[in-house]
N, C-alpha and C. Protein backbone atom coordinates (compact mmCIF):
# COMPACT_ATOMS: atom_id res chain seq x y z
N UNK A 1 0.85 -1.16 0.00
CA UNK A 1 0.00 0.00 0.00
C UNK A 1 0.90 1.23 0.00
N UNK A 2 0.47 2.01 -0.56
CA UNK A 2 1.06 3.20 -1.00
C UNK A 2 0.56 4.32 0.16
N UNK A 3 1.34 5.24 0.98
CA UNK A 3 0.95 6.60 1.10
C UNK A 3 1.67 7.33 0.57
N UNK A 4 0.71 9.00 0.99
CA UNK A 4 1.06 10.02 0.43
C UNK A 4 1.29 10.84 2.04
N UNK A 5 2.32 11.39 2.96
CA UNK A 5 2.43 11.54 4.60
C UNK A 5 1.86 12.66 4.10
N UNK A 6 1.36 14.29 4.19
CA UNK A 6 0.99 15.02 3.41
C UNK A 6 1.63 16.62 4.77
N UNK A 7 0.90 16.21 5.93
CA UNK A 7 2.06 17.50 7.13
C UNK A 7 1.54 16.21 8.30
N UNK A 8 2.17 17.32 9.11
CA UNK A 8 2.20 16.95 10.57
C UNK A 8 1.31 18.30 11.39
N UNK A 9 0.43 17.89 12.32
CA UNK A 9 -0.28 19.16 12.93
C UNK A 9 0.42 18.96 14.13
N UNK A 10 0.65 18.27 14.78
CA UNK A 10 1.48 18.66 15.98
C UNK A 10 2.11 20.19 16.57
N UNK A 11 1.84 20.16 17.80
CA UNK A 11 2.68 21.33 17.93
C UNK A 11 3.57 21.54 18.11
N UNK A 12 4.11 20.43 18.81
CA UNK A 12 5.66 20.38 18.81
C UNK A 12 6.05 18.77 18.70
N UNK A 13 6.24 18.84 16.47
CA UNK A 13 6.49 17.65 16.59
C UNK A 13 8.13 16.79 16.93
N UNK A 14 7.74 15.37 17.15
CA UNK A 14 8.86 14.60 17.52
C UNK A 14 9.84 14.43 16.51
N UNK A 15 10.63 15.23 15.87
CA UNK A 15 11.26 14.20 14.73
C UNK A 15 11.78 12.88 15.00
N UNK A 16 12.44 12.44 16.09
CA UNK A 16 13.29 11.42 16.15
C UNK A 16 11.59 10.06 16.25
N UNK A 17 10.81 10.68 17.20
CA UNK A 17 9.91 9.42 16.88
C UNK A 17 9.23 9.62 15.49
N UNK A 18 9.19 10.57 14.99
CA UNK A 18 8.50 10.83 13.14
C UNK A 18 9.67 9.70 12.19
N UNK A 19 10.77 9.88 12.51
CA UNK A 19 11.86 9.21 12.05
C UNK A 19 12.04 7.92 11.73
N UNK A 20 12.15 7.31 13.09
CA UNK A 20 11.70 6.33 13.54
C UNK A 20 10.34 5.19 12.89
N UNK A 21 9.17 5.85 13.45
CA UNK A 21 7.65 5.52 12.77
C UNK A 21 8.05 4.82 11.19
N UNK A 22 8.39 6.45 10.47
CA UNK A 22 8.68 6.24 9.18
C UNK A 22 9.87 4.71 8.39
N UNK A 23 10.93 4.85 9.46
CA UNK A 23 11.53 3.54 8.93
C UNK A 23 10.96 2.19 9.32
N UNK A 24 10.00 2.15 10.74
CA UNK A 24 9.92 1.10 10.90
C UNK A 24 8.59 0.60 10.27
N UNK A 25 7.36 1.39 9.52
CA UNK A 25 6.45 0.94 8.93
C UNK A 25 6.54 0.90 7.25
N UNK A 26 7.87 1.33 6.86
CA UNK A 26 8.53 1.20 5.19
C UNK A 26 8.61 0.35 5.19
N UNK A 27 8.76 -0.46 3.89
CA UNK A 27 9.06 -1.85 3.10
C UNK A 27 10.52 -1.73 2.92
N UNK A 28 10.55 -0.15 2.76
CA UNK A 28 11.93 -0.02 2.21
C UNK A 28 12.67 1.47 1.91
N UNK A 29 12.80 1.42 3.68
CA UNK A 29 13.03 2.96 4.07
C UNK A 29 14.36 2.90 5.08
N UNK A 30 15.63 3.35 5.03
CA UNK A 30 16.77 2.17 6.02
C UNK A 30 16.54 4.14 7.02
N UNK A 31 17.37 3.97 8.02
CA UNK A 31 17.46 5.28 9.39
C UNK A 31 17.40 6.35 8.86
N UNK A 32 18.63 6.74 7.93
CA UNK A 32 19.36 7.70 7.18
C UNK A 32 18.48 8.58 6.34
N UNK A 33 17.36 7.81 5.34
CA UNK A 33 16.43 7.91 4.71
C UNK A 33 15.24 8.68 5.45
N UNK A 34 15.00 7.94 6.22
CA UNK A 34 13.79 8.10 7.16
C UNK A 34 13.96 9.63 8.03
N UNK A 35 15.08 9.98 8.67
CA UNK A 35 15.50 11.18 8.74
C UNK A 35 15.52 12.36 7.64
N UNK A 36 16.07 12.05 6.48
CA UNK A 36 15.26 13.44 5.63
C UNK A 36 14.50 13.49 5.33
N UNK A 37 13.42 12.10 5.21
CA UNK A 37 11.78 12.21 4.97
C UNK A 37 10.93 12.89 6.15
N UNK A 38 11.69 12.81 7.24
CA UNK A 38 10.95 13.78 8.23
C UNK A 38 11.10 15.07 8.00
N UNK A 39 12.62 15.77 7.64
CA UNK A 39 12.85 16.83 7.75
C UNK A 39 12.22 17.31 6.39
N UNK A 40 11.78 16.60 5.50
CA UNK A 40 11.12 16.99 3.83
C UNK A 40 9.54 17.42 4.48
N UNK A 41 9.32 16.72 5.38
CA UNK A 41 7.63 16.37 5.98
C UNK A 41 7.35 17.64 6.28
N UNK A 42 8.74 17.50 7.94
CA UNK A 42 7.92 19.01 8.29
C UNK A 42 8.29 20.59 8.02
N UNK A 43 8.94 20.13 6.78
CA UNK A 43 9.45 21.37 6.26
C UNK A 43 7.97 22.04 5.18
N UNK A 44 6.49 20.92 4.94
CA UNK A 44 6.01 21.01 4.92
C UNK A 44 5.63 20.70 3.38
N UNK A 45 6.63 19.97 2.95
CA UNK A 45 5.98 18.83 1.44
C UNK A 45 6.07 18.00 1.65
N UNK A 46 5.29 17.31 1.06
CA UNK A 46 4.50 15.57 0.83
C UNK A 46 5.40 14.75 1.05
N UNK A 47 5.28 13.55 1.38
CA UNK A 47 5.85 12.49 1.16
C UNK A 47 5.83 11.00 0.81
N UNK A 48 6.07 10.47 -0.16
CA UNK A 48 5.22 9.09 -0.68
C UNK A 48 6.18 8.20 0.48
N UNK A 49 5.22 7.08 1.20
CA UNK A 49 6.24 6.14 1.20
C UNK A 49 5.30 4.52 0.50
N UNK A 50 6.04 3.59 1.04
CA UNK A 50 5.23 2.39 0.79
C UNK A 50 5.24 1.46 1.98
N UNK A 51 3.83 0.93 2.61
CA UNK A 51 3.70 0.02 4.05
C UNK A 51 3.49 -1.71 3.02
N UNK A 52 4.17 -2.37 3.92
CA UNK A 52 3.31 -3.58 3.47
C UNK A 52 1.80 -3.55 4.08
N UNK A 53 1.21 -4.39 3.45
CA UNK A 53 -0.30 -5.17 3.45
C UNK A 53 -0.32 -5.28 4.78
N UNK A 54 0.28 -6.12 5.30
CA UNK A 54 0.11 -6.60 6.69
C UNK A 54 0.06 -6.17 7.87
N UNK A 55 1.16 -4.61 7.97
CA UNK A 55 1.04 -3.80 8.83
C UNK A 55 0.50 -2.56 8.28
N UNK A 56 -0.43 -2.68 7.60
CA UNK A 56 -1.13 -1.28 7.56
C UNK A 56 -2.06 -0.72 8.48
N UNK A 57 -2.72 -1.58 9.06
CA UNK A 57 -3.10 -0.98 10.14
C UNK A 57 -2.68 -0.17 11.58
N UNK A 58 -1.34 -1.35 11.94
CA UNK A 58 -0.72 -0.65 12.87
C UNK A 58 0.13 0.58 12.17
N UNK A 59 0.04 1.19 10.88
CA UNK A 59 1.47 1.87 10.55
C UNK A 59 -0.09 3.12 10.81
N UNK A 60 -1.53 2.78 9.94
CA UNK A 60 -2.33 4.01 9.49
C UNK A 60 -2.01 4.88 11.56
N UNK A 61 -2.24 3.94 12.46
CA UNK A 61 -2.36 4.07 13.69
C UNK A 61 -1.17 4.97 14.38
N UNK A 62 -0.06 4.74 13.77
CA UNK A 62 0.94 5.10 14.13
C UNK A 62 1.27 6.97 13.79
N UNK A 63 0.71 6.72 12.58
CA UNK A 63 0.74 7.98 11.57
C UNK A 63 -0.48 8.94 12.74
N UNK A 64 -1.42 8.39 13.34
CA UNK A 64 -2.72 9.18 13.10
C UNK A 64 -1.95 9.48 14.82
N UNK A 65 -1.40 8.81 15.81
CA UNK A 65 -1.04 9.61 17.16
C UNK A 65 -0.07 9.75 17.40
N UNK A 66 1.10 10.45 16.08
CA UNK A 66 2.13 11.37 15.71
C UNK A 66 1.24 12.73 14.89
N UNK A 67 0.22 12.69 14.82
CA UNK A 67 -0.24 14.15 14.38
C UNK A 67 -0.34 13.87 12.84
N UNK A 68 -0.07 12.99 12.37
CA UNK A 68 0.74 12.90 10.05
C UNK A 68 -0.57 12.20 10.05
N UNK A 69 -1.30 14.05 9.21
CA UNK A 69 -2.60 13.54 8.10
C UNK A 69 -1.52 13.10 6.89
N UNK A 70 -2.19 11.75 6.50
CA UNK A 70 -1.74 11.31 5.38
C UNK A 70 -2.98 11.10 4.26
N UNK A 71 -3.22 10.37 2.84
CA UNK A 71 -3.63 10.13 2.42
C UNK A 71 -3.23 8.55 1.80
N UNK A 72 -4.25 7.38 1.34
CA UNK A 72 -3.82 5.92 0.65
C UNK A 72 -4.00 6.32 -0.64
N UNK A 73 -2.67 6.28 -1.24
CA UNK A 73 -2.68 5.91 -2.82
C UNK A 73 -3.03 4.73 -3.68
N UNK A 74 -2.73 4.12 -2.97
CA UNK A 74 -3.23 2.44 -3.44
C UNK A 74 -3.40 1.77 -2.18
């Protein structure tokens, strides 16, 4: 399954747990990565990633009480 992370409303968000989240619900996202996709996030453009099937639920969950409205692309 495809997202689109789109911002973060938080007020004072976490990067290191945004960071984090992001590598550990990718198919194929390694630390390094996952760190400028945060700093791309809340610098306040989009971000595609890709979840497997299986943990999409715990990842949509993860996204939704870190503050990241996202959108499903596929």
């Amino acid at each position: 399954m495809k997202l689109n992370l789109l911002s973060c409303d938080a007020q004072r968000p976490d990067r290191r747990a945004i960071a984090k989240c992001i590598s550990e619900i990718s198919s194929n996202i390694d630390e390094s990565l996952s760190n400028e996709l945060t700093n791309i996030l809340l610098e306040g453009d989009a971000v595609d990633i890709e979840v497997e099937d299986k943990n999409s639920g715990s990842a949509l969950r993860a996204l939704r009480k870190l503050s990241i409205d996202y959108e499903i692309i596929e």
